[in-house]
N, C-alpha and C. Protein backbone atom coordinates (compact mmCIF):
# COMPACT_ATOMS: atom_id res chain seq x y z
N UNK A 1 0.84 -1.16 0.00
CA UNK A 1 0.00 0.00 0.00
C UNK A 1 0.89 1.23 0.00
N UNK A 2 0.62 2.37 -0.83
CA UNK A 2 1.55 3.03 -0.83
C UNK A 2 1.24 4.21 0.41
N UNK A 3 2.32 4.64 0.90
CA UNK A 3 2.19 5.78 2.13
C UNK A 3 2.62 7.17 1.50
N UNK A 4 1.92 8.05 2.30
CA UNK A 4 2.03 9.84 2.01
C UNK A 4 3.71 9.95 2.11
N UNK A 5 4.37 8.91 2.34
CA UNK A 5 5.97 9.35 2.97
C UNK A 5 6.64 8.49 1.30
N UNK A 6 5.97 8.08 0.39
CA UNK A 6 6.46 7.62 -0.68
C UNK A 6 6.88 5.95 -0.44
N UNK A 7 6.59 4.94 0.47
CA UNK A 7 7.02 4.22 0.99
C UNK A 7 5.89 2.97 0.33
N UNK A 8 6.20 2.12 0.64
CA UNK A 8 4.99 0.90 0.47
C UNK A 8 5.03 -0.31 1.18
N UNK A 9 4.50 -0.38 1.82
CA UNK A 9 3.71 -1.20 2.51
C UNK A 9 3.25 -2.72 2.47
N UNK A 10 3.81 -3.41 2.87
CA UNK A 10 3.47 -4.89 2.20
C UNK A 10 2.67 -5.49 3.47
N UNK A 11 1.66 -6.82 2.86
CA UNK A 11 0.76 -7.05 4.29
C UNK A 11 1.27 -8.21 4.93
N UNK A 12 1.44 -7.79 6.07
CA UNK A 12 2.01 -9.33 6.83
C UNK A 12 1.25 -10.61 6.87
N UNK A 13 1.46 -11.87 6.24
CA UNK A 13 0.24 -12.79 6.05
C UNK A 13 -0.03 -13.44 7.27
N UNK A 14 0.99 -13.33 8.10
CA UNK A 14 1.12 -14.30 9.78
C UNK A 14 -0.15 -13.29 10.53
N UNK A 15 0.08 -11.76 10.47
CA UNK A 15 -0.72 -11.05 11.24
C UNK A 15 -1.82 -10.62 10.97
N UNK A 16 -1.74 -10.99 9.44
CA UNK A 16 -3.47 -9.69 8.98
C UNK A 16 -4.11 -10.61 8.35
N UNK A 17 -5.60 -10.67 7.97
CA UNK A 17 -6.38 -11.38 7.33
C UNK A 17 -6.33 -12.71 7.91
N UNK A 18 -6.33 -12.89 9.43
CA UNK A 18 -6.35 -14.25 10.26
C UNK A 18 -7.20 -14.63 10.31
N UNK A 19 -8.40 -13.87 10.00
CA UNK A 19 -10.07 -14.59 10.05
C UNK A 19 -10.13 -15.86 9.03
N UNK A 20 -9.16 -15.56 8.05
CA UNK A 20 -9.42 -17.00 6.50
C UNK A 20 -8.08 -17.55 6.65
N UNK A 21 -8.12 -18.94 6.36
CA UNK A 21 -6.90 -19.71 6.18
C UNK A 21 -5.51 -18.76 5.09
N UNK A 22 -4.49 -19.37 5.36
CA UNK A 22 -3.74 -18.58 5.04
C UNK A 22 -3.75 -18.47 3.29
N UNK A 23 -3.95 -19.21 2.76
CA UNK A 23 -3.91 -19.31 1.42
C UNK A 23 -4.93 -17.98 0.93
N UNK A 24 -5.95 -18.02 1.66
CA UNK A 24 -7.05 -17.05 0.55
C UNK A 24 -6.51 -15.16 1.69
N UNK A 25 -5.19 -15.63 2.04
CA UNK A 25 -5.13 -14.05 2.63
C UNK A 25 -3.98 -13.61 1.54
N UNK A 26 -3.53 -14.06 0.86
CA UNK A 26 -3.12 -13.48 -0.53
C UNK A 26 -4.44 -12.70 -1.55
N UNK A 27 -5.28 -13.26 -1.66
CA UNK A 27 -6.74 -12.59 -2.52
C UNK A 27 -6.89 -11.62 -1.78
N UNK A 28 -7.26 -11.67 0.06
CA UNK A 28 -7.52 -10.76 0.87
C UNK A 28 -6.45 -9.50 1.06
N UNK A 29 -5.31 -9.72 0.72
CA UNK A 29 -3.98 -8.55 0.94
C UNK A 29 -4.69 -7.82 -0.11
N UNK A 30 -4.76 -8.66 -1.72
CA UNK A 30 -4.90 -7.19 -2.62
C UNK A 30 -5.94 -7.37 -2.89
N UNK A 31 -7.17 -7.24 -2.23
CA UNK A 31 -8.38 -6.95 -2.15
C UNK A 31 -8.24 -5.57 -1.61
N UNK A 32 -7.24 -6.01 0.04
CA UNK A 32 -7.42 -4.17 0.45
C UNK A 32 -6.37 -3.35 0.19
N UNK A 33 -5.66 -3.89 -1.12
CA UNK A 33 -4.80 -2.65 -2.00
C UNK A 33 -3.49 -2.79 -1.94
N UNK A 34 -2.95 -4.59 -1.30
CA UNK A 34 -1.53 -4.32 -1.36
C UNK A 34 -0.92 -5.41 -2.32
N UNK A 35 -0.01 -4.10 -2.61
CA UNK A 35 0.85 -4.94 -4.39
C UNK A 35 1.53 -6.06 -3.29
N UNK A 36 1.87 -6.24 -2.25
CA UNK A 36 3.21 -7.14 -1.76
C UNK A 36 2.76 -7.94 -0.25
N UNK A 37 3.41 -8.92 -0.13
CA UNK A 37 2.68 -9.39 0.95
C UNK A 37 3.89 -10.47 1.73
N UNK A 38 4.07 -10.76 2.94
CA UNK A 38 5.61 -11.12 3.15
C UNK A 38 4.60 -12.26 4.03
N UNK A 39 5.71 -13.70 4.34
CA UNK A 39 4.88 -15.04 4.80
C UNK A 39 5.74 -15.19 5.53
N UNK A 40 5.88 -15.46 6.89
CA UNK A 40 6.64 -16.02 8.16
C UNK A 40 7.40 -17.27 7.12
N UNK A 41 6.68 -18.65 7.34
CA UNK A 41 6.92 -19.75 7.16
C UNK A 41 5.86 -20.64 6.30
N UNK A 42 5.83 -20.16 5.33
CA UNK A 42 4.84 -20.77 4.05
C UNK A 42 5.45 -22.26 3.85
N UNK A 43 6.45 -22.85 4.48
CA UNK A 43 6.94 -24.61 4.16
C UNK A 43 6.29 -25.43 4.11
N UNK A 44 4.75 -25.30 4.61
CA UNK A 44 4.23 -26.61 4.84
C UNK A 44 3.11 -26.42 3.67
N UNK A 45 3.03 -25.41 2.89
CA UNK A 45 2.01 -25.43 1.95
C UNK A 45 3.00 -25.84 0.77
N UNK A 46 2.48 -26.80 -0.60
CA UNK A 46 3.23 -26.92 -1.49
C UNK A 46 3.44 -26.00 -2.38
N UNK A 47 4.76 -25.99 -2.91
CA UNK A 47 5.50 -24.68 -3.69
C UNK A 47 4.53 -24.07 -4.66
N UNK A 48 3.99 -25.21 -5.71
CA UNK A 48 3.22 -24.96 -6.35
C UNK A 48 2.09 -24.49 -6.40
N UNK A 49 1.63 -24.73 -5.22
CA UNK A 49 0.10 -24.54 -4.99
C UNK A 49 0.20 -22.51 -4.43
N UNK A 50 1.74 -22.47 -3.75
CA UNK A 50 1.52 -21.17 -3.10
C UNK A 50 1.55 -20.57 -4.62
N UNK A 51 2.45 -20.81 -5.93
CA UNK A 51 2.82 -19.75 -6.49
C UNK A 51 1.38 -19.41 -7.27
N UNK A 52 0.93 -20.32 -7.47
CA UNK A 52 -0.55 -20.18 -8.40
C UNK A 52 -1.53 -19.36 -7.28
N UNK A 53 -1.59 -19.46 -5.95
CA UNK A 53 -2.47 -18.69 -5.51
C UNK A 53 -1.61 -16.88 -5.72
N UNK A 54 -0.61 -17.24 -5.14
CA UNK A 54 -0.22 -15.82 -5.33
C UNK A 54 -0.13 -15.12 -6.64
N UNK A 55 0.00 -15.79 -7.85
CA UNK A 55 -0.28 -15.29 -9.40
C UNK A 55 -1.73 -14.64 -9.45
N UNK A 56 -2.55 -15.61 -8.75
CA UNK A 56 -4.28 -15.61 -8.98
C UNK A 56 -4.12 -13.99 -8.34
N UNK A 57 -3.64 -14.08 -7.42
CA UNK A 57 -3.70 -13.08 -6.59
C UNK A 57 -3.30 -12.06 -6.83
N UNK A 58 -2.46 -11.37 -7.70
CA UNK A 58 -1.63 -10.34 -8.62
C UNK A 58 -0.83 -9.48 -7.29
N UNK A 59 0.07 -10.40 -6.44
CA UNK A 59 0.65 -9.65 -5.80
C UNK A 59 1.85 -10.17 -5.66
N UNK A 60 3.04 -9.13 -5.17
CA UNK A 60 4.55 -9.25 -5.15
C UNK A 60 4.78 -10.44 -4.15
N UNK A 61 5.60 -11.61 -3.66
CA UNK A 61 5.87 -11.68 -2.13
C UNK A 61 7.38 -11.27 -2.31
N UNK A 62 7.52 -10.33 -1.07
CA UNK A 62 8.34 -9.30 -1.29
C UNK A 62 9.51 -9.97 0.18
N UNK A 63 8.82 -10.66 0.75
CA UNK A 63 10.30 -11.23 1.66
C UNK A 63 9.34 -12.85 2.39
N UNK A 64 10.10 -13.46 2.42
CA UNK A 64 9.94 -14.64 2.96
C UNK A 64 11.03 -15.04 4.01
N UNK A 65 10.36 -16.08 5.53
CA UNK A 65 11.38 -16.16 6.34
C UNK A 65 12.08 -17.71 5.94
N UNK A 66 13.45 -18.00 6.26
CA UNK A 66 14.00 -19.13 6.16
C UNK A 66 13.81 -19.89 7.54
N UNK A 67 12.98 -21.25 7.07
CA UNK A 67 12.60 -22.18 7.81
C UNK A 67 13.55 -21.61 9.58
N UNK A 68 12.75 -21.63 10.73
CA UNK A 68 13.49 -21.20 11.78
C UNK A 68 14.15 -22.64 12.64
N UNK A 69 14.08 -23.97 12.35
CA UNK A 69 14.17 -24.96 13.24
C UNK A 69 12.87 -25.58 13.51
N UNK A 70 12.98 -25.78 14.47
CA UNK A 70 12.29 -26.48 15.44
C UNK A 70 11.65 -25.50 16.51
N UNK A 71 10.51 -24.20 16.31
CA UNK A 71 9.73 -23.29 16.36
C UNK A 71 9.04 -23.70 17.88
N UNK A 72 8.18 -25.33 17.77
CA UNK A 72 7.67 -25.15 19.38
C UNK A 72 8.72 -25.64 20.64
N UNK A 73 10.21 -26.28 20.04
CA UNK A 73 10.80 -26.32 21.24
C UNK A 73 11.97 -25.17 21.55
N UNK A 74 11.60 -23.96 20.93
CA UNK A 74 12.45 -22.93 21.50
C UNK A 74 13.10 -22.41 20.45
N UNK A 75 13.14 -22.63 19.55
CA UNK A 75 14.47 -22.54 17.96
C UNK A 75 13.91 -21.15 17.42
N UNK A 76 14.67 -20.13 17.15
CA UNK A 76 14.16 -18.98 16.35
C UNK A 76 15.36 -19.07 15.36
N UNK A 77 15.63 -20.25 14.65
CA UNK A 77 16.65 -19.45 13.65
C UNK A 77 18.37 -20.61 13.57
N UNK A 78 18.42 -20.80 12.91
CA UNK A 78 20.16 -22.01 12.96
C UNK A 78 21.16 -21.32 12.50
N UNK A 79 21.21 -20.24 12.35
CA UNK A 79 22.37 -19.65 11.28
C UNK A 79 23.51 -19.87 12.65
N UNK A 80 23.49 -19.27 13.47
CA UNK A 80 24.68 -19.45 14.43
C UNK A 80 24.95 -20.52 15.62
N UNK A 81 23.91 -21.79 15.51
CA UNK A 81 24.24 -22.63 16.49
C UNK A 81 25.09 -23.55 15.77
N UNK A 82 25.91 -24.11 16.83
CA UNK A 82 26.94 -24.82 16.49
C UNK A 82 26.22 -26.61 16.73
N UNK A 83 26.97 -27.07 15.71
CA UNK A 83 26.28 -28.80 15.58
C UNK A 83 25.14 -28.49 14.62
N UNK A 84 24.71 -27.44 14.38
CA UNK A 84 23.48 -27.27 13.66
C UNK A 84 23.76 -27.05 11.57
N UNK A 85 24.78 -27.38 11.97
CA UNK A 85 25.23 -26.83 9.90
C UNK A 85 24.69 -27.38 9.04
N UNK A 86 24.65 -28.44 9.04
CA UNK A 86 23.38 -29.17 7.87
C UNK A 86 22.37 -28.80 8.02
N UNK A 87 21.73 -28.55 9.16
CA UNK A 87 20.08 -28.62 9.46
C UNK A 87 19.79 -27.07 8.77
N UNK A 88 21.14 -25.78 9.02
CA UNK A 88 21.12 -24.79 8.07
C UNK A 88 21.28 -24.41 6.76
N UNK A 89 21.77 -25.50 6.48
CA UNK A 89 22.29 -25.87 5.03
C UNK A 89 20.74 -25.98 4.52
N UNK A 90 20.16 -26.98 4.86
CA UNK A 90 19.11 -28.02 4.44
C UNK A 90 18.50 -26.75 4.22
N UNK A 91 17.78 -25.88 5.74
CA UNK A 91 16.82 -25.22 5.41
C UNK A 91 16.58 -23.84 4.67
N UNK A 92 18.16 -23.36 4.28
CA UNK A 92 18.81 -22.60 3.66
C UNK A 92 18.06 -22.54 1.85
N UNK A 93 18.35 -24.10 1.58
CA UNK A 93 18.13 -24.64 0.47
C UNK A 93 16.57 -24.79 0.01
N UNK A 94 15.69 -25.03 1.07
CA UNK A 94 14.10 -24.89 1.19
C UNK A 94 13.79 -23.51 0.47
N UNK A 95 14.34 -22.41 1.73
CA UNK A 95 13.73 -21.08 1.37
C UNK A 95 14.56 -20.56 0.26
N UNK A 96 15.47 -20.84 -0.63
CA UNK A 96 16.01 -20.44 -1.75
C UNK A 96 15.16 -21.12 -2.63
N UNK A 97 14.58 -22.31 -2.98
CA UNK A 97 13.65 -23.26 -3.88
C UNK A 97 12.13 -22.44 -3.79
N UNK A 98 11.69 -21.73 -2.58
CA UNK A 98 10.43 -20.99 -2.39
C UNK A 98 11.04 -19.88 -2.68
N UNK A 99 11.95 -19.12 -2.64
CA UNK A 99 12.30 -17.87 -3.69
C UNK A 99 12.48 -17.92 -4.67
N UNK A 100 13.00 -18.63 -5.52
CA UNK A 100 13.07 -18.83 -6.99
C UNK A 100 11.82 -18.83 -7.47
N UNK A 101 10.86 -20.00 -7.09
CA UNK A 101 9.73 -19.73 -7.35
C UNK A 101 8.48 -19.10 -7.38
N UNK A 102 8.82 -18.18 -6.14
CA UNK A 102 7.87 -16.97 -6.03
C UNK A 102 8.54 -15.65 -6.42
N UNK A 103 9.67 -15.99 -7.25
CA UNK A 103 9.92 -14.82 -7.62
C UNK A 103 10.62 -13.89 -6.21
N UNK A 104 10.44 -13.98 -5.14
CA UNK A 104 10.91 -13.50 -3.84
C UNK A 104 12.52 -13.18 -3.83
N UNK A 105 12.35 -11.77 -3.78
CA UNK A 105 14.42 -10.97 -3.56
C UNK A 105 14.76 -10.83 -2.07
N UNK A 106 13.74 -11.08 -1.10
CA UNK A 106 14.31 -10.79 0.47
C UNK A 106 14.19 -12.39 0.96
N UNK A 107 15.30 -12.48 1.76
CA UNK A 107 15.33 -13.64 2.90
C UNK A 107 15.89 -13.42 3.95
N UNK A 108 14.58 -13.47 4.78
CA UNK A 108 15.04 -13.38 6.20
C UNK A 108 15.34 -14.75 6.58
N UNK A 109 16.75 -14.53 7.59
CA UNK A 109 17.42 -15.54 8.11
C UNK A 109 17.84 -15.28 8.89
N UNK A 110 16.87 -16.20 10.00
CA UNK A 110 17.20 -15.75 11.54
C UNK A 110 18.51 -16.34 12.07
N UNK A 111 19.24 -15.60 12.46
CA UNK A 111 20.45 -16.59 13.37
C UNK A 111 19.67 -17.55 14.48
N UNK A 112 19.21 -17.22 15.12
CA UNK A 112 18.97 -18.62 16.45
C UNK A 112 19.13 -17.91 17.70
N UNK A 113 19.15 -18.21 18.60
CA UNK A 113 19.27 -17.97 20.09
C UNK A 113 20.31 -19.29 20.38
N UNK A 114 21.43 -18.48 20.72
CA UNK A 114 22.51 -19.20 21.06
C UNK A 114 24.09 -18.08 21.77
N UNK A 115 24.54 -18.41 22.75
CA UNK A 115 25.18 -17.33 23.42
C UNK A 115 26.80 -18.13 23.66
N UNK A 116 26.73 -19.19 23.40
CA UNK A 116 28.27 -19.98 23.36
C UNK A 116 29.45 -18.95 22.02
N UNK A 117 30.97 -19.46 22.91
CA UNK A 117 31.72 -18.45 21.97
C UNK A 117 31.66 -19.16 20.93
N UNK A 118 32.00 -20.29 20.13
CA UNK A 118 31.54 -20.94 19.12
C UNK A 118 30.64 -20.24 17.81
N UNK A 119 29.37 -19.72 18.50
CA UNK A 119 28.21 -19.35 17.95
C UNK A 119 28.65 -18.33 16.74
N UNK A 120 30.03 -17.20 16.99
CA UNK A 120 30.23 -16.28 16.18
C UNK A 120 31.03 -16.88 15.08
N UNK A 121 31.97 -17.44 15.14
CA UNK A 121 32.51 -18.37 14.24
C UNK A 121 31.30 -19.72 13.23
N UNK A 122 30.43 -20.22 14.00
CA UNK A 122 29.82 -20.66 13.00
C UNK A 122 28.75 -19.84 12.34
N UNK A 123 28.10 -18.60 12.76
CA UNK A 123 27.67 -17.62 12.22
C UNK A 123 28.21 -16.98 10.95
N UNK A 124 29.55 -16.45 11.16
CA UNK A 124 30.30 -16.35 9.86
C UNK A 124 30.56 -17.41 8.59
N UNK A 125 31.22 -19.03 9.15
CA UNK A 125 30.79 -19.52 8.53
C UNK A 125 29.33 -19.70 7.55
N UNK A 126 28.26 -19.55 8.19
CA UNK A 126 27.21 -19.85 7.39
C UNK A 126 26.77 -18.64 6.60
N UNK A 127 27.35 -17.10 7.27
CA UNK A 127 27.04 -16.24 5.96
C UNK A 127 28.03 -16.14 5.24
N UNK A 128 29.09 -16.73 5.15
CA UNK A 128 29.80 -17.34 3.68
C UNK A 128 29.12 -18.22 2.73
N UNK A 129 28.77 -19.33 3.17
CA UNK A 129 28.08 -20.48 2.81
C UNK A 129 26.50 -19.62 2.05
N UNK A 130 25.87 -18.88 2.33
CA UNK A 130 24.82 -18.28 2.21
C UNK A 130 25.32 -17.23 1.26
N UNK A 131 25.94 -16.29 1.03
CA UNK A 131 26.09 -15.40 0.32
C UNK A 131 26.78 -16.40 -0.67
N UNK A 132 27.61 -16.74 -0.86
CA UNK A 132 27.46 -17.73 -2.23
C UNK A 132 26.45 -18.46 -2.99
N UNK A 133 25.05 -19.00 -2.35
CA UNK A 133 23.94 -19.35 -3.14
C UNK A 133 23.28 -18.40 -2.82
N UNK A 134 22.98 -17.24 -2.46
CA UNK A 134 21.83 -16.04 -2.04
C UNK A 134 22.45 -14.51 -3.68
N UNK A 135 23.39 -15.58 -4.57
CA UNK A 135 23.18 -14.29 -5.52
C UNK A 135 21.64 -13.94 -5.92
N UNK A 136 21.34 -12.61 -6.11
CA UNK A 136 20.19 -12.20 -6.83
C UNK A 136 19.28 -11.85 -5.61
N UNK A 137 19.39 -12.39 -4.32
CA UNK A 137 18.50 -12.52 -3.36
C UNK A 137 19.31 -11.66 -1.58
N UNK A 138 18.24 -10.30 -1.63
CA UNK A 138 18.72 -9.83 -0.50
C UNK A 138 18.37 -10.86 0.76
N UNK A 139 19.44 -10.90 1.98
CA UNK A 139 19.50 -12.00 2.44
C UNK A 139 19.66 -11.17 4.08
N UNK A 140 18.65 -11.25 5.05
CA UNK A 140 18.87 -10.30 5.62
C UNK A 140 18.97 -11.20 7.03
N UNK A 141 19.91 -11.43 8.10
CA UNK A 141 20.45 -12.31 9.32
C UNK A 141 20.18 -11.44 10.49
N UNK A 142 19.64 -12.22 11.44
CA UNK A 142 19.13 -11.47 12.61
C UNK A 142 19.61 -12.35 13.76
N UNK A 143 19.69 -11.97 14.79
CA UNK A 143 19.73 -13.12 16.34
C UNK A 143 18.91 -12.19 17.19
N UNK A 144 17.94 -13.34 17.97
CA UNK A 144 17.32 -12.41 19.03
C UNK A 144 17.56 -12.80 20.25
């Protein structure tokens, strides 16, 4: 949606339009006027099925998050836990296969909750590893 400040606005699909399953809140984003619309964790819907709703739907997805772990036992994110490199690899490789196909240039990629000295060293490691397959795709790393 565009703002008086020249800015635009994309609709969060995790937070807005929660009354309908998540699929028909793509129709519902640009129903109420937004070109772009960003998805926590769209993994469990099939690739195909999201890109055709979102085509139907004539809207951007303008950032998608990379799979966070293991979400109900505490996990926000693998980029910096240590022992965890494949499982970042793996899910690295998920949300690059759902960007290609949705057309999607942002990836959020949460580092994790992890406070060992270790953690900064395999952090770096993996945004090496990541900025080598993330050409074309802004790739944006967080820890909370």
């Amino acid at each position: 949606l565009p703002s008086s400040l020249g800015m635009e606005f994309a609709a969060n699909l995790g937070f807005l339009f929660t009354e309908v399953p998540f699929l028909e809140r793509y129709s519902k984003a640009s129903s109420a006027g937004f070109r772009g619309v960003e998805s926590a964790f769209p993994y469990d819907v099939d690739i195909n099925k999201l890109v055709q709703v979102k085509e139907s739907a004539k809207v951007e997805q303008v950032l998608l998050n990379a799979p966070p772990g293991d979400w109900s036992a505490g996990e926000r994110g693998l980029g910096a836990l240590p022992g965890r490199e494949d499982d970042f690899r793996a899910s690295l490789s998920v949300a690059i296969d759902y960007c290609k196909a949705l057309n999607c240039k942002r990836l959020h990629v949460l580092a994790g909750i992890e406070e060992s000295r270790e953690c900064e060293q395999v952090y770096k490691k993996n945004l090496n590893y990541a900025a080598e397959l993330l050409q074309g795709v802004f790739c944006a790393f967080f820890s909370f």
